[in-house]
N, C-alpha and C. Protein backbone atom coordinates (compact mmCIF):
# COMPACT_ATOMS: atom_id res chain seq x y z
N UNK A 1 62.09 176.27 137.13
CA UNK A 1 62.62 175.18 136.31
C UNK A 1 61.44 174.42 135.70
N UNK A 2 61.70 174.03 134.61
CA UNK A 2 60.63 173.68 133.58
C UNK A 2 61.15 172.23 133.13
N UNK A 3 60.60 171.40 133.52
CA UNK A 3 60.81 169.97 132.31
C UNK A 3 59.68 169.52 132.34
N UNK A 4 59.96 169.24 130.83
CA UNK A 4 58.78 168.57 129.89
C UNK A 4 59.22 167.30 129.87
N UNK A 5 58.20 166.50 130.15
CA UNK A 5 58.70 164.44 129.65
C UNK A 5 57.84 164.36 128.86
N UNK A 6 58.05 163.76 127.71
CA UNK A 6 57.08 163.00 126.84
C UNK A 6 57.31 161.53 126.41
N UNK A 7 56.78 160.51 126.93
CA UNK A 7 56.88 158.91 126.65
C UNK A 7 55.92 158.72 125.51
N UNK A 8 57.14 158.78 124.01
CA UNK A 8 56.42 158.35 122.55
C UNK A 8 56.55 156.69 122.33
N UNK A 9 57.02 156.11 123.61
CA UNK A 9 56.94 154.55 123.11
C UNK A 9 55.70 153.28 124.40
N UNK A 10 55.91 152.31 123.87
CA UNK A 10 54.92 151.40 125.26
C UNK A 10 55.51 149.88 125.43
N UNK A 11 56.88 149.69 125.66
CA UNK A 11 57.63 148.88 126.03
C UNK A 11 57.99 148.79 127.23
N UNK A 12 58.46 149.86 127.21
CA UNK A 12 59.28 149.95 128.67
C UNK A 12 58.05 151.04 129.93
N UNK A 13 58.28 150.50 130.81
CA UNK A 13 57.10 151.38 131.64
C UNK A 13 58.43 152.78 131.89
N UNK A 14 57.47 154.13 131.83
CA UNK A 14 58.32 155.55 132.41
C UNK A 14 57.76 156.22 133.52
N UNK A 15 58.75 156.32 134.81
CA UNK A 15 57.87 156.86 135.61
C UNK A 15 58.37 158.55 135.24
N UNK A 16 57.15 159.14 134.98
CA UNK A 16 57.65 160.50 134.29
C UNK A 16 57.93 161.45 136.03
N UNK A 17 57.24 160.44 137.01
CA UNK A 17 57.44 161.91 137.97
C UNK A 17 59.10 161.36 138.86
N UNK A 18 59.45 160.12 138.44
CA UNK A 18 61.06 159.82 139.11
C UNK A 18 61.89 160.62 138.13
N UNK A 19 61.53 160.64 136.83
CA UNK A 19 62.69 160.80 135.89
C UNK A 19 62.62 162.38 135.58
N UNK A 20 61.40 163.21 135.87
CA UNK A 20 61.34 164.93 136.47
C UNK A 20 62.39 164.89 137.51
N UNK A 21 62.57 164.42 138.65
CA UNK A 21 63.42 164.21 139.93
C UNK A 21 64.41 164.16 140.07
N UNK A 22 64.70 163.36 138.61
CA UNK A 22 66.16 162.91 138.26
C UNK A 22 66.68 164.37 137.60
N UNK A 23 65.94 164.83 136.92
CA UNK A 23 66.56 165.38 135.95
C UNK A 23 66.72 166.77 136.77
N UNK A 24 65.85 167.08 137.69
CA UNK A 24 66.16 168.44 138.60
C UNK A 24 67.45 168.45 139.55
N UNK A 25 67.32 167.31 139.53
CA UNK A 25 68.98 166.82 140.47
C UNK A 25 70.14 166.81 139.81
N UNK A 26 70.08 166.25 138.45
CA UNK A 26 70.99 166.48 137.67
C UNK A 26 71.42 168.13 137.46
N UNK A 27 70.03 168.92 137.28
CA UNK A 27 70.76 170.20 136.57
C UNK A 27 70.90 171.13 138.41
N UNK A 28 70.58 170.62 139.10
CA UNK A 28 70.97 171.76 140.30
C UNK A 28 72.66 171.22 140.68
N UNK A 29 72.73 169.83 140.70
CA UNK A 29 74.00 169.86 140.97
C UNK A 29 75.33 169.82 139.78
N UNK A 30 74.38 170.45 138.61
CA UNK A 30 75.69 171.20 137.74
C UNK A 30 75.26 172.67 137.32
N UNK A 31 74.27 173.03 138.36
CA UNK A 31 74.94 174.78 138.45
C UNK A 31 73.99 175.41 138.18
N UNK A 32 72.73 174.87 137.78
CA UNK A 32 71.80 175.42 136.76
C UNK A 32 70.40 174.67 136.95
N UNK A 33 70.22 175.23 138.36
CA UNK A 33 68.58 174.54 138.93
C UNK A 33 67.53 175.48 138.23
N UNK A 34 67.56 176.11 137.61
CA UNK A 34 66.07 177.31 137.16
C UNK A 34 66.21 177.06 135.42
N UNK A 35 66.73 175.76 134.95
CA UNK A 35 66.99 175.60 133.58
C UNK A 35 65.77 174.91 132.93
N UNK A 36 65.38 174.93 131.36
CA UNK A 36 64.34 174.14 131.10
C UNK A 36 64.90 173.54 130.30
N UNK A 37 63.82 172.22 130.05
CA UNK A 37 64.63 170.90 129.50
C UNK A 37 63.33 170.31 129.45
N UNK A 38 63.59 169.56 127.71
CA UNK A 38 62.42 168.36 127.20
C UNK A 38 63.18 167.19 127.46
N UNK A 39 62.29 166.11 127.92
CA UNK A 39 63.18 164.99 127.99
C UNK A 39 62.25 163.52 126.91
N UNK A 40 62.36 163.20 125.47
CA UNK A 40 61.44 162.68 125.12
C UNK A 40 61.93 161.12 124.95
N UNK A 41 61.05 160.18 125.51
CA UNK A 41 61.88 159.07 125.41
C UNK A 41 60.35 158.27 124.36
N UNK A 42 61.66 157.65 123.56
CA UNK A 42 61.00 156.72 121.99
C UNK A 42 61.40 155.43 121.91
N UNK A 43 61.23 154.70 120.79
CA UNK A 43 61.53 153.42 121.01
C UNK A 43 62.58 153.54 119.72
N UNK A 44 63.33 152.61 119.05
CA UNK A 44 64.49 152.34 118.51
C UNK A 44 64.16 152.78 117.41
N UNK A 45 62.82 152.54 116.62
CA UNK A 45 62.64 153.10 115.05
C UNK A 45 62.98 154.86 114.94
N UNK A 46 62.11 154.78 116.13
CA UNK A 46 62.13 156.59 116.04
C UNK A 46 63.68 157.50 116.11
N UNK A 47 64.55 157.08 117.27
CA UNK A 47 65.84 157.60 117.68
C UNK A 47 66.53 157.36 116.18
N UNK A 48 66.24 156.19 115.54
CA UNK A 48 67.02 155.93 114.08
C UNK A 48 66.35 156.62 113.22
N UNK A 49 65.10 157.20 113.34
CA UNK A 49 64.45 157.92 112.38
C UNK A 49 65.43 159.41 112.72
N UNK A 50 65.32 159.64 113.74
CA UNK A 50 66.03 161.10 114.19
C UNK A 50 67.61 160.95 114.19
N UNK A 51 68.28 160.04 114.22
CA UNK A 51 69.66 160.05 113.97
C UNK A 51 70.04 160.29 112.51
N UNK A 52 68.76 159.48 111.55
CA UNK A 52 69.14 159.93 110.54
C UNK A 52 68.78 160.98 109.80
N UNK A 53 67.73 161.99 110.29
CA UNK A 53 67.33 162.90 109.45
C UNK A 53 68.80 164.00 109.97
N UNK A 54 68.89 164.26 111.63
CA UNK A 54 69.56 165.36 111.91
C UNK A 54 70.76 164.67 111.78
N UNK A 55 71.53 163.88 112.04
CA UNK A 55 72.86 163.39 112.15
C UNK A 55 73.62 162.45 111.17
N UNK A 56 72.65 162.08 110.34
CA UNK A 56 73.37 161.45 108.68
C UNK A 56 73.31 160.15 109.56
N UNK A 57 73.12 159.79 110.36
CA UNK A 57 73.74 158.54 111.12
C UNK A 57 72.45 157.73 110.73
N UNK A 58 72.53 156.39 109.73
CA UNK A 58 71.15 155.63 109.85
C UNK A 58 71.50 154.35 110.54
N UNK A 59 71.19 155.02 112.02
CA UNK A 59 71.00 153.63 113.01
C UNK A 59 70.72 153.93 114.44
N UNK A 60 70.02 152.72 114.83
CA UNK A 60 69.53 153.85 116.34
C UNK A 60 71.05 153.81 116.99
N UNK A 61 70.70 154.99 118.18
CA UNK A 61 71.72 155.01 119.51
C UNK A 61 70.53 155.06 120.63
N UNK A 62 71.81 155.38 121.66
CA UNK A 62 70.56 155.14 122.78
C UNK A 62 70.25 156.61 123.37
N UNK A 63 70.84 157.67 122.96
CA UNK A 63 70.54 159.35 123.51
C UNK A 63 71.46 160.07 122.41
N UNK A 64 70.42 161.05 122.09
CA UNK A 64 70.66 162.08 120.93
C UNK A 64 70.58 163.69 122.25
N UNK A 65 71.15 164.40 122.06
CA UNK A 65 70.71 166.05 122.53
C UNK A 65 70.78 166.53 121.50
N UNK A 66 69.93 167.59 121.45
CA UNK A 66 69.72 168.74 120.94
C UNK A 66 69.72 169.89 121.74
N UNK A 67 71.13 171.10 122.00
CA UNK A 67 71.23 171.93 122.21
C UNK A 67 70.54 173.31 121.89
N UNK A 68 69.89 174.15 122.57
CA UNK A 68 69.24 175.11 122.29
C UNK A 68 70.33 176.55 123.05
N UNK A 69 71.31 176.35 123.44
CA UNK A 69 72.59 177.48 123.49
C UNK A 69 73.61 177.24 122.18
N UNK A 70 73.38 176.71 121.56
CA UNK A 70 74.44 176.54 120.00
C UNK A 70 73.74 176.77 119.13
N UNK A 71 74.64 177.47 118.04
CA UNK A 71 74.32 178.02 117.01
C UNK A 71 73.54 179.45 116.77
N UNK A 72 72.61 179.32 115.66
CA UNK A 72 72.63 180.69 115.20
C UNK A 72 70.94 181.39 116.42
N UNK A 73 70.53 180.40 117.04
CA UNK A 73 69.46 180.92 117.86
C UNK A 73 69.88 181.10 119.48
N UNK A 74 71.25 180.97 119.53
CA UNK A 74 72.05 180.92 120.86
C UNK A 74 71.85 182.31 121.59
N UNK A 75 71.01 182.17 122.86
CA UNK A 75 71.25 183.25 124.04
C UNK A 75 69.95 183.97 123.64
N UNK A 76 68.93 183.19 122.51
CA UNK A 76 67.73 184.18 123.18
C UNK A 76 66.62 183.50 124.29
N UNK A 77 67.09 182.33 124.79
CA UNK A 77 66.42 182.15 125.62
C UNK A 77 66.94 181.18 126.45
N UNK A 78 68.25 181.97 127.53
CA UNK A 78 69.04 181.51 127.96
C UNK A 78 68.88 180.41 129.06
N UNK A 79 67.84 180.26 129.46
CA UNK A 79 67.10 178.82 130.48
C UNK A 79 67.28 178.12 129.54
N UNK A 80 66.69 177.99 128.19
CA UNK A 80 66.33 176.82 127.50
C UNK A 80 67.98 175.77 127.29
N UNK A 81 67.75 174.41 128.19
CA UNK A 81 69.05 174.00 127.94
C UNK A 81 68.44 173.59 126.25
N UNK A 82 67.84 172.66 126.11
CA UNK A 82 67.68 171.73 125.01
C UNK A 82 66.63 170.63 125.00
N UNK A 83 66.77 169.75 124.04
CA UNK A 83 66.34 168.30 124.26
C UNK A 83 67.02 166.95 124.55
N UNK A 84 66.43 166.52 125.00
CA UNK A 84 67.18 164.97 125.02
C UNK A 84 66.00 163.91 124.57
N UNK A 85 66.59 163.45 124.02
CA UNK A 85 65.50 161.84 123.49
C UNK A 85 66.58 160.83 124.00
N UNK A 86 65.86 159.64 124.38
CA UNK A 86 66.11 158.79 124.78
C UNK A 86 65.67 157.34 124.46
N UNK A 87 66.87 156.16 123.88
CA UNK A 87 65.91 155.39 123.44
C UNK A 87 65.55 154.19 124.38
N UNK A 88 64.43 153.60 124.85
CA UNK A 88 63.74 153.25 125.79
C UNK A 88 64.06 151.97 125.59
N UNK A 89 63.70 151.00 124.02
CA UNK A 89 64.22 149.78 123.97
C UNK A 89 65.92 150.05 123.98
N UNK A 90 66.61 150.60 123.65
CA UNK A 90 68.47 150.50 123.40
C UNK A 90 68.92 150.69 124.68
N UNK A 91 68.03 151.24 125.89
CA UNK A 91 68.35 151.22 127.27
C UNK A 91 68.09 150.01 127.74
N UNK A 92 66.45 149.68 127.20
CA UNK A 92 66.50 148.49 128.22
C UNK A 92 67.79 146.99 128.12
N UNK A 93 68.04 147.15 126.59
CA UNK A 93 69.24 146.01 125.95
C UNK A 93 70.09 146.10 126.74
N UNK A 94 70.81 147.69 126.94
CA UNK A 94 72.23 148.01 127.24
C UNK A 94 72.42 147.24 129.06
N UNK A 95 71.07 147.71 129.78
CA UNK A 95 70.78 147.42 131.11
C UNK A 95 71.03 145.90 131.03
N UNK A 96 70.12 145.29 130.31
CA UNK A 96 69.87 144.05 130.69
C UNK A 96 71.46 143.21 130.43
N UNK A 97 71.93 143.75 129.13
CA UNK A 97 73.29 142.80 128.92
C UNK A 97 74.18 143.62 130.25
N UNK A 98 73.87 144.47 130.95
CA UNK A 98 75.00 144.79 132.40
C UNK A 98 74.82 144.03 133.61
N UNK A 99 73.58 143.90 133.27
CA UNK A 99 72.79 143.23 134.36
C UNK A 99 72.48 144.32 135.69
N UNK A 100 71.59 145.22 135.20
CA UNK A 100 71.06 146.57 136.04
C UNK A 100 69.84 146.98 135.59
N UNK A 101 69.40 147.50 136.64
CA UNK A 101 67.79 148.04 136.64
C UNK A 101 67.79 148.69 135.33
N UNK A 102 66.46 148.93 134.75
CA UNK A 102 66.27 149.77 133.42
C UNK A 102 66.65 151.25 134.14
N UNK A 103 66.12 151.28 135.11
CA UNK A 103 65.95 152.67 135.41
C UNK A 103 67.55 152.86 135.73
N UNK A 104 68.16 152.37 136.16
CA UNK A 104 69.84 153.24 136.06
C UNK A 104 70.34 153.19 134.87
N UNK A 105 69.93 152.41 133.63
CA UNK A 105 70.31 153.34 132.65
C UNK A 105 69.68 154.31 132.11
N UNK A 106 68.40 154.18 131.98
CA UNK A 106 67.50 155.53 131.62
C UNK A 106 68.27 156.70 132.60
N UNK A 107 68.43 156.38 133.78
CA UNK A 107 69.18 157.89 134.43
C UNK A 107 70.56 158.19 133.86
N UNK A 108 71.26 157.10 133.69
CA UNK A 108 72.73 157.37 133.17
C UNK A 108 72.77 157.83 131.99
N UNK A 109 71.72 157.73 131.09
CA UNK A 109 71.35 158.27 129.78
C UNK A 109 70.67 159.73 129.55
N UNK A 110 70.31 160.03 130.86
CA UNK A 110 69.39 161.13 130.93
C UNK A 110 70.63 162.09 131.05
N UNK A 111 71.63 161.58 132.41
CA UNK A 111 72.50 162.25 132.53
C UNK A 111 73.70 162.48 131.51
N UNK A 112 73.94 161.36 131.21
CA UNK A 112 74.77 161.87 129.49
C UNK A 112 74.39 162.90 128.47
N UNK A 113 73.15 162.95 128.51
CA UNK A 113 72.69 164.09 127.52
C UNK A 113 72.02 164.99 127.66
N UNK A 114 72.49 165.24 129.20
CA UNK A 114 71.99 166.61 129.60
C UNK A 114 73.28 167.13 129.84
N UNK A 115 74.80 166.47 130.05
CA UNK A 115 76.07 167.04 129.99
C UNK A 115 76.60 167.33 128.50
N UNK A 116 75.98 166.84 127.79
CA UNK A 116 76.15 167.46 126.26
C UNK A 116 75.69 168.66 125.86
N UNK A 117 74.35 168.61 126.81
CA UNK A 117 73.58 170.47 126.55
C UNK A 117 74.48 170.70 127.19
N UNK A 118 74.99 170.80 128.33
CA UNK A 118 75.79 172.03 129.24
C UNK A 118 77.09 172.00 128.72
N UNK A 119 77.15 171.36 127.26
CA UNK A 119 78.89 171.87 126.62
C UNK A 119 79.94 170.63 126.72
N UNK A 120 79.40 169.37 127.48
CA UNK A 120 80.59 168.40 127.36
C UNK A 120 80.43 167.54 126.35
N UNK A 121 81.49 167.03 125.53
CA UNK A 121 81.16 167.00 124.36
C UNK A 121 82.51 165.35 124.57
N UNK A 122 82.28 164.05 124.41
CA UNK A 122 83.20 162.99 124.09
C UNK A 122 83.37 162.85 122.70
N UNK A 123 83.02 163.01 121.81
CA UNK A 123 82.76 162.96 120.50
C UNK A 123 83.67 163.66 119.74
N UNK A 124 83.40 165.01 120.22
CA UNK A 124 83.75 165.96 118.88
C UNK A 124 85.20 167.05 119.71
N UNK A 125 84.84 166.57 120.68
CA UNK A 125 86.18 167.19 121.63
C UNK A 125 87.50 166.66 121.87
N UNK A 126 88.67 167.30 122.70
CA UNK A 126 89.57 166.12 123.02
C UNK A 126 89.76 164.89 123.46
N UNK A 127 90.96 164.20 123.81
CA UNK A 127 91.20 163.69 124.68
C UNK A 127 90.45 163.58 126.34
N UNK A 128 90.94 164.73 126.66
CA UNK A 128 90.84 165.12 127.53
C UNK A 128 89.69 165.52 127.78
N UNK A 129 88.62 166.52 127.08
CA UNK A 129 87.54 166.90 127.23
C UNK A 129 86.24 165.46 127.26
N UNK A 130 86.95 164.57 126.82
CA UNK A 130 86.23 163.31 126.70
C UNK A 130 86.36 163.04 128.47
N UNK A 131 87.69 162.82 128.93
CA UNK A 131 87.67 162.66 130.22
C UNK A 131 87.23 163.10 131.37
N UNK A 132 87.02 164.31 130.55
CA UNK A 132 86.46 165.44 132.14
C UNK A 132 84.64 165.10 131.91
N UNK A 133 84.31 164.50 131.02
CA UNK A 133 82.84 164.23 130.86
C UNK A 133 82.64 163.55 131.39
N UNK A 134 83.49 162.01 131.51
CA UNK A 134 83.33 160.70 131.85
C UNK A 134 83.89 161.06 133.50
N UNK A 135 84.60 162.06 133.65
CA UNK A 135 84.79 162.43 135.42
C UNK A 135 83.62 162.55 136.42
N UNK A 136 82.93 163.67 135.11
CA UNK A 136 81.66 164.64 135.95
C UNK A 136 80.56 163.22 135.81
N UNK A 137 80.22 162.07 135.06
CA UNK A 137 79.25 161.62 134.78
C UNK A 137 79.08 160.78 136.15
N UNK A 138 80.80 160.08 136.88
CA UNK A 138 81.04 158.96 137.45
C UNK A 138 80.48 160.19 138.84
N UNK A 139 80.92 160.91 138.64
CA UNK A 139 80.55 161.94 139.89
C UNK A 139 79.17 162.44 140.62
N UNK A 140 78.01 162.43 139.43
CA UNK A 140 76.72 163.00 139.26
C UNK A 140 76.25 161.42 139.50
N UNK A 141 76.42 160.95 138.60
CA UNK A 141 76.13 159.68 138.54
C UNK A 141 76.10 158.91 140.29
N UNK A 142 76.98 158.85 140.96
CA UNK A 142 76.88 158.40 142.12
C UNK A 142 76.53 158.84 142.67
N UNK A 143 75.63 160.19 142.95
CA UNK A 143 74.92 161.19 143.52
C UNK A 143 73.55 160.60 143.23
N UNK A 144 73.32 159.71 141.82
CA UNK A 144 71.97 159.50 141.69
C UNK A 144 71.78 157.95 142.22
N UNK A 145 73.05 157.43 141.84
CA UNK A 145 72.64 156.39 142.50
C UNK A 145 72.03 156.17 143.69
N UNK A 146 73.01 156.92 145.02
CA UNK A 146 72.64 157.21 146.15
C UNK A 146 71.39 157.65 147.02
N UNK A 147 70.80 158.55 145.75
CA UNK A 147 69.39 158.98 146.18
C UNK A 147 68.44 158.79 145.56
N UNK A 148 69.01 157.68 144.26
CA UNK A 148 67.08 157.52 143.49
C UNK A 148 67.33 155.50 142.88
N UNK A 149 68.63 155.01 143.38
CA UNK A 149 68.79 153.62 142.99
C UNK A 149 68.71 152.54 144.15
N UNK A 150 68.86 153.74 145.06
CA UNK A 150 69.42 152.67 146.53
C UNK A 150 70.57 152.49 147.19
N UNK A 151 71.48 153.23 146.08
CA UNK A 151 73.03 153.54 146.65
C UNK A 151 73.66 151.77 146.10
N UNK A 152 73.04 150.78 145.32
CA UNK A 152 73.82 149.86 145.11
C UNK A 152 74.02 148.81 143.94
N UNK A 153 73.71 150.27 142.93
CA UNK A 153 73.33 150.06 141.78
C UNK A 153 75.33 150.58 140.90
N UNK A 154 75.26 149.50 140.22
CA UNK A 154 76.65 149.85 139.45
C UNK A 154 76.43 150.81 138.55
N UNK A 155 77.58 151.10 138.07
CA UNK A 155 77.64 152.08 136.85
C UNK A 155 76.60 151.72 135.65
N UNK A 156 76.58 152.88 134.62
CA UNK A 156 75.53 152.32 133.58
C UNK A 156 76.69 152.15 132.32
C-alpha cells in the first residue's frame, strides 16, 4: 500500500504520518488494504482553482476526488484508487463552527473522499445510494474516532 501526502498550504499544521494512519485504516476496513492513494491537502484558493478548472464549479469546497478506476484509463492500474485534495482552511471553518478538533474533520474529509474513489457517490446517485454512503461514513467514521480521536470526538 502506497500513500502519497502532499501539504500545498501553511495554515493549518498536517501531521502527514497520523493522516498516512488514517488513511490505511480507512482503506483496510473497506476491503482494500494493498490500494494506492494521493492525499493532497491546499488551502481555499487552490481547491477553487481545481473545482473550477475540472468541475465548472467556481468556488471552493472542502474535498474534491479524483478517481483513477473511471473512465477511459479504468483497470490499468487496478491499486491506483485516486486522489483526494482536501481543503485545509474550509476544514478548519467547518470544525471550528461544530466545535471539533481540526483533525476530525480533516479525517471525516479524508474519509468522504476516499468513499467516492471506492464508487459511493451522494451527488450523482440515488436516494438511497446517498444513504448507504452516509451509513458506511457514520460506521468507518466511529472506527476512527475510537482509535485516532480518543473515542469522544462527535461527528464531522
Amino acid at each position: 500500500m502506497k500513500i502519497q501526502i502532499e501539504n500545498r498550504q501553511k495554515r493549518q499544521k498536517i501531521r502527514k504520518l497520523s493522516l498516512r494512519k488514517v488513511a490505511r485504516r480507512i482503506l483496510s476496513v473497506s476491503g482494500c488494504p494493498d490500494a494506492e492513494l494521493s492525499v493532497v491537502i491546499v488551502d481555499d484558493e487552490e481547491i477553487r482553482s481545481i473545482n473550477s478548472d475540472y468541475l465548472e464549479r467556481d468556488r471552493s469546497t472542502n474535498v474534491i476526488s479524483f478517481a483513477m478506476q473511471e473512465g477511459e484509463g479504468a483497470g490499468i492500474h487496478p491499486g491506483l484508487l485516486g486522489d483526494v485534495v482536501i481543503s485545509a482552511d474550509t476544514a478548519a471553518r467547518d470544525a471550528l463552527e461544530a466545535g471539533l478538533p481540526f483533525e476530525s474533520e480533516l479525517y471525516f474529509l479524508l474519509l468522504h473522499g476516499i468513499l467516492h474513489l471506492l464508487g459511493y457517490d451522494h451527488e450523482r446517485g440515488t436516494a438511497e445510494e446517498a444513504r448507504r454512503m452516509e451509513a458506511r461514513e457514520e460506521e468507518i467514521f466511529a472506527i476512527l474516532r475510537r482509535e485516532f480521536l480518543g473515542g469522544d470526538t462527535g461527528g464531522a
